[in-house]
Protein backbone atom coordinates (compact mmCIF):
# COMPACT_ATOMS: atom_id res chain seq x y z
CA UNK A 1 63.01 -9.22 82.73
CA UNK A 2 64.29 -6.92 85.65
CA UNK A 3 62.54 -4.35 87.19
CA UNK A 4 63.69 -1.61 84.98
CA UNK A 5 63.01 -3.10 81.74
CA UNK A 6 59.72 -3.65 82.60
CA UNK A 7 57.02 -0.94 81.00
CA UNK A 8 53.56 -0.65 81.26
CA UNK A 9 50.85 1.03 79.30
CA UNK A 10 49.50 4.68 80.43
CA UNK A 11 47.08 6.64 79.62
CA UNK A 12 47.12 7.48 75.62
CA UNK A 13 50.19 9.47 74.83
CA UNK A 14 51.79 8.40 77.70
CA UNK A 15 53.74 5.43 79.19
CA UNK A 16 54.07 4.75 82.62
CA UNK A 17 57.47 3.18 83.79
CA UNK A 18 58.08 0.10 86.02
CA UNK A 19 59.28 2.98 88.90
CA UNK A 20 55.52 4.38 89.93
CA UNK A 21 57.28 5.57 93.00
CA UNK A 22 59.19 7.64 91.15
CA UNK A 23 56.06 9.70 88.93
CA UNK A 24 54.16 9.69 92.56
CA UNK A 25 56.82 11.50 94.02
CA UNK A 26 58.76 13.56 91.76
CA UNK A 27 56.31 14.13 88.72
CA UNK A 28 53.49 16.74 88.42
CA UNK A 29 51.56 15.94 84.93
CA UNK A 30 50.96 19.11 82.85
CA UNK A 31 48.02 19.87 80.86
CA UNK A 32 48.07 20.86 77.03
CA UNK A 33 46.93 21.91 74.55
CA UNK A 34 45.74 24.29 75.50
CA UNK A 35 44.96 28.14 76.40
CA UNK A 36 47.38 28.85 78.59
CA UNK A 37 46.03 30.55 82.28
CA UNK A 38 48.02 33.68 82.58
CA UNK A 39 47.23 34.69 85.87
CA UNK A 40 46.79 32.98 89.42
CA UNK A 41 43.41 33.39 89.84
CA UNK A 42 42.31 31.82 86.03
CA UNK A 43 39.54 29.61 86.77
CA UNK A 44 41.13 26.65 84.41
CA UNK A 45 43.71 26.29 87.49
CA UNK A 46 41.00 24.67 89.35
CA UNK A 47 40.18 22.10 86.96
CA UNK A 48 44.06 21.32 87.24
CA UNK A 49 45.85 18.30 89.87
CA UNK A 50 48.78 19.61 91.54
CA UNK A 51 51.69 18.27 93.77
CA UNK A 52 53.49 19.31 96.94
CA UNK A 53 57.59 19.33 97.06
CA UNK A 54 59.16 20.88 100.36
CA UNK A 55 61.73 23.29 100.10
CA UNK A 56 63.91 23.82 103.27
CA UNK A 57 66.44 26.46 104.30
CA UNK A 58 69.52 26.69 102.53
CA UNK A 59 72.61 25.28 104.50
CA UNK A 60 74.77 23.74 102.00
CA UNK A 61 77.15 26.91 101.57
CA UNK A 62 78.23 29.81 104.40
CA UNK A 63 76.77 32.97 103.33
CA UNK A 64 78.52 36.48 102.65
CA UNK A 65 76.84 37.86 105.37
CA UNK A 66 77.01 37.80 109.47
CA UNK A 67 73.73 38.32 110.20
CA UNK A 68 71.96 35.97 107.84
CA UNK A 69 74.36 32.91 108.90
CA UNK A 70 73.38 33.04 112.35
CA UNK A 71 69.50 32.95 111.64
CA UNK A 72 70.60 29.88 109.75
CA UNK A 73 71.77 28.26 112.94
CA UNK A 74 68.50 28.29 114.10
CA UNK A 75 66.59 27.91 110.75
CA UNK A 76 62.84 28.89 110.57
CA UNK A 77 61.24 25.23 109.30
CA UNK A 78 60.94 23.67 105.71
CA UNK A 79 58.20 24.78 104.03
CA UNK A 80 56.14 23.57 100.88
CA UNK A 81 54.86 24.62 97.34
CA UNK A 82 52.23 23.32 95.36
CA UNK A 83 52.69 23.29 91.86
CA UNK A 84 50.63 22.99 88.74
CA UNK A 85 51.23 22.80 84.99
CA UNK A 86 50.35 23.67 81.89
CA UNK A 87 51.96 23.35 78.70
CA UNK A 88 52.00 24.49 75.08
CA UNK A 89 54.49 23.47 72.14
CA UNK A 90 56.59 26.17 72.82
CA UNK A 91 56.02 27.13 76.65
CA UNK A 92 55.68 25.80 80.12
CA UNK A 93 53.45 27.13 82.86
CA UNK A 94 53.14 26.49 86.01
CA UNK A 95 51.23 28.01 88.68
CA UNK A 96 52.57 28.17 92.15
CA UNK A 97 51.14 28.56 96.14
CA UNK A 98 53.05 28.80 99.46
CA UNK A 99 52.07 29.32 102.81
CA UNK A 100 53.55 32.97 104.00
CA UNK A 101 52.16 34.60 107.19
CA UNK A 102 52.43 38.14 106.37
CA UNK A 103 52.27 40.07 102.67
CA UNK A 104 56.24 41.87 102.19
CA UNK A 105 55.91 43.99 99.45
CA UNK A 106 58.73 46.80 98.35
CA UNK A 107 59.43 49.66 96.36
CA UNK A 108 61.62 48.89 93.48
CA UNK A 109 64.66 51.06 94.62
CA UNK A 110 64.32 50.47 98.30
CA UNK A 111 67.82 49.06 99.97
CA UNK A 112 67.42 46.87 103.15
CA UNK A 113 64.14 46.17 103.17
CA UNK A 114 63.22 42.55 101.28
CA UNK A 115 60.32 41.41 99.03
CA UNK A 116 58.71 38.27 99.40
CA UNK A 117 59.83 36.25 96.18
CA UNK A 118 59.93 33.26 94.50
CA UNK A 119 61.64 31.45 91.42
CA UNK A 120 62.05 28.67 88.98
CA UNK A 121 64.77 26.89 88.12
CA UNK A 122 65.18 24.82 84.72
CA UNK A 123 68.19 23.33 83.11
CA UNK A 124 68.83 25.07 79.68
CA UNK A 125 69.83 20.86 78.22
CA UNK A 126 68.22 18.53 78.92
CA UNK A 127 68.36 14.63 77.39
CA UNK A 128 69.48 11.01 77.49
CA UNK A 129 72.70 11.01 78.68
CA UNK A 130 72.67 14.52 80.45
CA UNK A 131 73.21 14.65 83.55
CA UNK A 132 71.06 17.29 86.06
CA UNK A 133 73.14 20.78 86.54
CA UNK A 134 74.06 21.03 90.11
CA UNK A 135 70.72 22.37 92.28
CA UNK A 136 73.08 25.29 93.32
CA UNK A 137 72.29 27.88 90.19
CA UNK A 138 73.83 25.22 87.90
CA UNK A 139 77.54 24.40 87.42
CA UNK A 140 80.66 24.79 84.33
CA UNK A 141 79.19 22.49 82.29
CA UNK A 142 75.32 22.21 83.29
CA UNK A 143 73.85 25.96 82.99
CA UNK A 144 70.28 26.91 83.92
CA UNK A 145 67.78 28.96 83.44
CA UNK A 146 66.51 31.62 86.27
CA UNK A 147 62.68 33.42 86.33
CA UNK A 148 62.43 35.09 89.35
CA UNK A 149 58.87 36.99 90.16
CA UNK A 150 59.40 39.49 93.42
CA UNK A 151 56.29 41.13 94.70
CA UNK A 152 56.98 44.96 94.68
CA UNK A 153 54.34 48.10 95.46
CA UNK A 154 53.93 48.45 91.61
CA UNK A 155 53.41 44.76 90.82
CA UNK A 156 55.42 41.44 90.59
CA UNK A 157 58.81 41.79 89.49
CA UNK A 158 59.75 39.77 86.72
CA UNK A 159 63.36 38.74 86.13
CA UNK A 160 65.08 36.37 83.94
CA UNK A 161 68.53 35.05 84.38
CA UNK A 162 70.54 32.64 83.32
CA UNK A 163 73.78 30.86 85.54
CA UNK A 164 76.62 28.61 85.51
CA UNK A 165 77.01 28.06 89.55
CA UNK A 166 77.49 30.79 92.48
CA UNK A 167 77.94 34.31 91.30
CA UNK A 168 77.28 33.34 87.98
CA UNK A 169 73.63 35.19 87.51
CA UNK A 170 73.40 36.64 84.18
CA UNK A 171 70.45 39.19 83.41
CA UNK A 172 68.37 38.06 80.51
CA UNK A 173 65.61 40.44 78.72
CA UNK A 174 61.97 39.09 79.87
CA UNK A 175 60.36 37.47 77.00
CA UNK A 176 56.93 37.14 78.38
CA UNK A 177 56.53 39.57 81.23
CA UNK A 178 53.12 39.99 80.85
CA UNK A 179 52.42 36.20 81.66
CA UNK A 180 54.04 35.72 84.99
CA UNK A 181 51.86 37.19 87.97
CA UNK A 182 52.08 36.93 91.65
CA UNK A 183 48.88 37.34 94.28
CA UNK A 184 48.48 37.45 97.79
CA UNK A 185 45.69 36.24 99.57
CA UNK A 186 45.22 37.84 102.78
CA UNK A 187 42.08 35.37 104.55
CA UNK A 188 44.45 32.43 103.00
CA UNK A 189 47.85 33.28 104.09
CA UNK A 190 49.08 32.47 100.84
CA UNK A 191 50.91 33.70 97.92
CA UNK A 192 49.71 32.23 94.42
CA UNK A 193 51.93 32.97 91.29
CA UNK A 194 52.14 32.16 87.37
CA UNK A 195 55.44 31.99 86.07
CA UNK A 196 55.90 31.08 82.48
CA UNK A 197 59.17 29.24 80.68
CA UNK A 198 60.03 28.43 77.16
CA UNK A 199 60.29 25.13 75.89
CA UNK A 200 62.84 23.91 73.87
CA UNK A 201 61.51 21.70 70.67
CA UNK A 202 62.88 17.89 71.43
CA UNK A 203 62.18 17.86 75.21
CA UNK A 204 62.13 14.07 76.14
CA UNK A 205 58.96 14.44 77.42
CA UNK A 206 59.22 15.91 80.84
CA UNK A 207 61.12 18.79 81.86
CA UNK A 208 63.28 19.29 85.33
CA UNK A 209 62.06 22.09 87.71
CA UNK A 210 63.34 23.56 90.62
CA UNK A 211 61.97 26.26 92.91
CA UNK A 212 62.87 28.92 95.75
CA UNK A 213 61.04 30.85 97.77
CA UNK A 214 61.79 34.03 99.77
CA UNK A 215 60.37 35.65 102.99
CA UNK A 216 60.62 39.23 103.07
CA UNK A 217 59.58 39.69 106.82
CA UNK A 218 62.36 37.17 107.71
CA UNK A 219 65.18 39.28 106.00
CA UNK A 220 65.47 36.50 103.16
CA UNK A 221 67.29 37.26 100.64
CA UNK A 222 70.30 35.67 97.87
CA UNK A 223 71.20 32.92 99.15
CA UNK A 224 69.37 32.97 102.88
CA UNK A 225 65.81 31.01 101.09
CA UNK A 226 64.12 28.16 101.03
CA UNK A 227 65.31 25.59 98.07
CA UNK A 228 63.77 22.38 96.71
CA UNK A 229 65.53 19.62 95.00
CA UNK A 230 65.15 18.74 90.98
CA UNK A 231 61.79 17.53 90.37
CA UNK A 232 60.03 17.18 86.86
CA UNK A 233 56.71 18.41 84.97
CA UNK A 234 55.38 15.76 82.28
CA UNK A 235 54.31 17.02 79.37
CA UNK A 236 51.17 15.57 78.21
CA UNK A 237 50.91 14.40 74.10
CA UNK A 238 54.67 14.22 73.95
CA UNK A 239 56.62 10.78 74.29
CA UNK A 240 58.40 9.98 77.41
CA UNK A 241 62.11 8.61 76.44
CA UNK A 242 62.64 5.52 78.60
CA UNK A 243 66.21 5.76 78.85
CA UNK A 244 65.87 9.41 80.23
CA UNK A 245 63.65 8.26 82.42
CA UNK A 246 65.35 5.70 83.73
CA UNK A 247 68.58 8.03 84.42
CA UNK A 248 66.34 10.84 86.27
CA UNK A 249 64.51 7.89 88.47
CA UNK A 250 67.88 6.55 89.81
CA UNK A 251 66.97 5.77 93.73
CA UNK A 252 63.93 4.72 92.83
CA UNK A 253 64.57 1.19 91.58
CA UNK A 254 64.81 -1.37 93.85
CA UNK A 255 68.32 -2.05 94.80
CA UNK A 256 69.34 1.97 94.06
CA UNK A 257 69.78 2.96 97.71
CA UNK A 258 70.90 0.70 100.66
CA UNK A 259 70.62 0.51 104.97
CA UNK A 260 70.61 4.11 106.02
CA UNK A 261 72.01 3.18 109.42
CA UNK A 262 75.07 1.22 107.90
CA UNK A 263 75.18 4.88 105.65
CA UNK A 264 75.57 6.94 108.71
CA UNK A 265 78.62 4.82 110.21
CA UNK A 266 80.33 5.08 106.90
CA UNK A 267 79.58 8.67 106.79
CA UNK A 268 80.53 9.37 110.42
CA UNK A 269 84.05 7.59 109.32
CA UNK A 270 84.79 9.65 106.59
CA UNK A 271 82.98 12.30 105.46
CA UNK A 272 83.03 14.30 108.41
CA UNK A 273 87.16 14.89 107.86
CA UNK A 274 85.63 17.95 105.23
CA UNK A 275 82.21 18.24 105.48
CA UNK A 276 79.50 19.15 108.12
CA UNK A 277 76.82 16.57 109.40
CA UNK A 278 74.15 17.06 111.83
CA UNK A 279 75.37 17.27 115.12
CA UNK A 280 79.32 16.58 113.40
CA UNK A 281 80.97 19.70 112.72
CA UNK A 282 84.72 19.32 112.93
CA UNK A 283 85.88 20.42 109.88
CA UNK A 284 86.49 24.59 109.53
CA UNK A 285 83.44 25.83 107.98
CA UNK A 286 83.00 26.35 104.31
CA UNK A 287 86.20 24.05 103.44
CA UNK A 288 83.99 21.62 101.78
CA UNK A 289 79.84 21.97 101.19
CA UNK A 290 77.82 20.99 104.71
CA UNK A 291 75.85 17.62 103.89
CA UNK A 292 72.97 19.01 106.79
CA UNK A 293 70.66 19.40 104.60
CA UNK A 294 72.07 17.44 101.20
CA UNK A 295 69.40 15.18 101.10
CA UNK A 296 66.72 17.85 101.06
CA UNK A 297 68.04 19.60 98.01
CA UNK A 298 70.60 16.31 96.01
CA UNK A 299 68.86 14.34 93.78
CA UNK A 300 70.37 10.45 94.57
CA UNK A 301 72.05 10.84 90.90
CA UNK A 302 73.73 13.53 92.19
CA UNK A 303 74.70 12.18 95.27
CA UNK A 304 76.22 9.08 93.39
CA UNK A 305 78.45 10.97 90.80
CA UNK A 306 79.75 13.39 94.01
CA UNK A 307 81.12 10.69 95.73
CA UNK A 308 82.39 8.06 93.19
CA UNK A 309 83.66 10.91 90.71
CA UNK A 310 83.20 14.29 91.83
CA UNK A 311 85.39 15.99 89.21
CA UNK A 312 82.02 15.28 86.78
CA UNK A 313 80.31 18.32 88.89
CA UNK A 314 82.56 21.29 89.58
CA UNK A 315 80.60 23.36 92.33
CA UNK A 316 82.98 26.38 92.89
CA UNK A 317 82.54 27.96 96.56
CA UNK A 318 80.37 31.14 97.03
CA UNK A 319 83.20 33.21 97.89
CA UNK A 320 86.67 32.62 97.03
CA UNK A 321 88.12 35.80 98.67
CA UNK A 322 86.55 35.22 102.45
CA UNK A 323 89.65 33.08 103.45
CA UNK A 324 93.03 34.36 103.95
CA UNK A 325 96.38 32.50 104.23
CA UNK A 326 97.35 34.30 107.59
CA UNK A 327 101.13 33.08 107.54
CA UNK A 328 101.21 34.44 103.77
CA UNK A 329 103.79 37.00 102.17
CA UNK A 330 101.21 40.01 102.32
CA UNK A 331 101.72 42.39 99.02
CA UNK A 332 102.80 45.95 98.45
CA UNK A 333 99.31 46.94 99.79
CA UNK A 334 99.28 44.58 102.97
CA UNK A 335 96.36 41.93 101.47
CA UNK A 336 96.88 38.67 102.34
CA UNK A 337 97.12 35.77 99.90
CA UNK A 338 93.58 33.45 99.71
CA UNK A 339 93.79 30.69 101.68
CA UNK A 340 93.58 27.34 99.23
CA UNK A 341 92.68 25.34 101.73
CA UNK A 342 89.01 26.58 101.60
CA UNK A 343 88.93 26.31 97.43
CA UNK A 344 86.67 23.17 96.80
CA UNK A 345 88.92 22.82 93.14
CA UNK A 346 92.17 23.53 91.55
CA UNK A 347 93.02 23.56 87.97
CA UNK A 348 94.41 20.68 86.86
CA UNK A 349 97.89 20.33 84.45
CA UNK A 350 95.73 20.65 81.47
CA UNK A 351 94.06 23.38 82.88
CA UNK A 352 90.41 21.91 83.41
CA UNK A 353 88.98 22.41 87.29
CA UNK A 354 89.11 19.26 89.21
CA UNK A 355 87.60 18.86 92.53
CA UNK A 356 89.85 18.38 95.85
CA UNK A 357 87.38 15.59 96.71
CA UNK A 358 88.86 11.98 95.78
CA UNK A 359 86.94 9.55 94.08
CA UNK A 360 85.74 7.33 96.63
CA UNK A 361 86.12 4.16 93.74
CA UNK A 362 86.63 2.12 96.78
CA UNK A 363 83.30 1.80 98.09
CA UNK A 364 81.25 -1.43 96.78
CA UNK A 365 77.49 -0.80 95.47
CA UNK A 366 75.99 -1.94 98.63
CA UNK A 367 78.16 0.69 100.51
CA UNK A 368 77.74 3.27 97.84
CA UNK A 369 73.57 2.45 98.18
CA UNK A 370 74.22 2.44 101.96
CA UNK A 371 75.75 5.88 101.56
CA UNK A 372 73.28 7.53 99.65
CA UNK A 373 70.05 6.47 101.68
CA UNK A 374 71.75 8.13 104.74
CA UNK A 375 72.33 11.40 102.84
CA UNK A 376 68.95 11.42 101.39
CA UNK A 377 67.56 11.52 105.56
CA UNK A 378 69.76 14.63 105.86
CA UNK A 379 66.23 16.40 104.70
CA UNK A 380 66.78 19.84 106.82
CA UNK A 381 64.25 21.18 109.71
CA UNK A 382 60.88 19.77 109.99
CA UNK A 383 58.06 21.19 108.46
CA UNK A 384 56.85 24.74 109.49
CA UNK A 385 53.22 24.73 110.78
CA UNK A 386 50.44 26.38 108.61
């Protein structure tokens, strides 16, 4: 029987799957049913086991602004959220604490001045045989839901969105403002926040969450945050679907991922003609996603379908416009043409988007698992000290 048949029994409602590592590291186990804790500072949170994820400065895309690209070159470090769970038939949620040295607060129609903030990510599908939506706000096909909580001088800011990739948010109505909270604890350092999420009926037992984080002192703001990768809540009294896990757990099976260091060579060889690695930046900027960071944020699934067929994930650049074709006709007005050299896709004869990545096909499993450990090192800046 190989490794990823293999099941064993968990507690009651749950089974636990042959890939522990994957549960230890990925999973946080909800609670339910129950009352749901509202606030922060409910006393059931106590009672309540947690996990850490890290969530490191986002490097992935250039940003539309000057200023917060160059902070970016010299990154303040990852940082880390713990997260906790609690779940109901119908809603999911999860309580939330990060380190922050000083307490940004704004006024709701203040300009250029920025809130410390923080968000949640889900995918608004989830199932055997979907994939994850890209960690970047989603993608075409894979859309997501948004709750972001912003601490303001009349309270935390709650707002809902929902995308389909960069510049996609969409403003939803909040449907449960009164049960997300944020709290600052001054002695502690630390914000603490309860942000709730509906859950769809049929949810294959644990859900995908993502999370971001925002320092207001440090100018953060859009896109200049901290970002985590897809990780997942269990839900307890509701049947984990082996299959699903199984897809979600790829890189976690033995035999998933290969020699980092035979990774990096290939890497060196031949993703560097487009994209930016760490200390190998000879590709113009922004033609392609930087990998710097990739393996801080890109689940291995993701990593996998990118390189062997990348049309599956169409992850449109931030900004279309900032490129110009300098040798270009100009029009009547004396604007330049974009420059389609920095376009990661192009429509394709029967007019779906197809990525301007080939499909590396060529590679064998061992170099494809060689690959993919060596991206998953590319974790971002070290850890920021309490």
């Amino acid at each position: 029987m190989t490794p990823r048949a293999l099941l064993l029994c968990g507690l009651a409602s749950t089974v636990a799957f042959a890939s522990e590592a994957f549960f230890k590291a990925e999973v946080v186990d909800a609670v339910g049913p129950m009352k749901l804790p509202t606030t922060p500072g409910d006393p059931a949170w106590k009672g309540i086991a947690g996990k850490t994820f890290r969530m490191t400065p986002q490097r992935s895309v250039r940003l539309n602004d000057k200023t917060a690209n160059e902070v970016l070159k010299s990154a303040p470090g990852s940082s880390e959220v713990l997260v906790k769970a609690a779940a109901s038939a119908s809603e999911l949620v999860l309580y939330l604490e990060w380190k922050d040295p000083a307490k940004e607060v704004v006024r709701e129609d203040e300009s250029n001045v920025f809130a410390d903030s923080i968000a949640v990510e889900l995918p608004e599908k989830i199932g055997r045989g979907m994939r994850l939506p890209a960690i970047s706000m989603g993608d075409d096909d894979m859309h997501v839901q948004v709750a972001l909580l912003r601490a303001t001088k009349a309270g935390a800011q709650l707002s809902r969105f929902t995308a389909a990739g960069f510049g996609s948010l969409t403003r939803q109505a909040p449907a449960s403002e009164a049960n997300s909270s944020m709290q600052y604890d001054e002695a502690q350092k630390t914000w603490r926040a309860v942000v709730t999420m509906p859950l769809e009926a049929g949810t294959p037992g644990m859900v995908p969450v993502a999370f971001a984080a925002w320092d207001g002192a440090r100018g953060e703001r859009a896109g200049y945050k901290r970002l985590s990768s897809w990780h997942f809540v269990r839900l307890a009294n509701q049947a984990l679907d082996p299959k699903w896990v199984e897809q979600m757990a790829f890189g976690y099976y033995p035999g998933d991922l290969g020699d980092a260091a035979a990774g990096k060579a290939l890497a060196e060889g031949v993703c560097v003609a487009c994209h930016h690695l760490p200390g190998k930046a000879f590709a113009p900027a922004g033609i392609a996603p930087s990998l710097e960071a990739i393996g801080a944020i890109a689940a291995p699934s993701y990593l996998r379908d990118s390189i062997t067929a990348p049309s599956r994930v169409i992850l449109h650049e931030l900004n279309p416009n900032q490129h110009y074709a300098t040798g270009g006709p100009a029009d009547k007005n004396g604007a330049l043409p974009n420059s389609d050299a920095f376009r990661w896709s192009a429509r394709g004869a029967d007019g779906k988007w197809v990525s301007k990545m080939p499909p590396f096909t060529q590679f064998t499993p061992a170099q494809l698992g060689d690959l993919i450990a060596f991206l998953k090192t590319l974790d971002g800046p070290p850890l920021e000290k309490p």
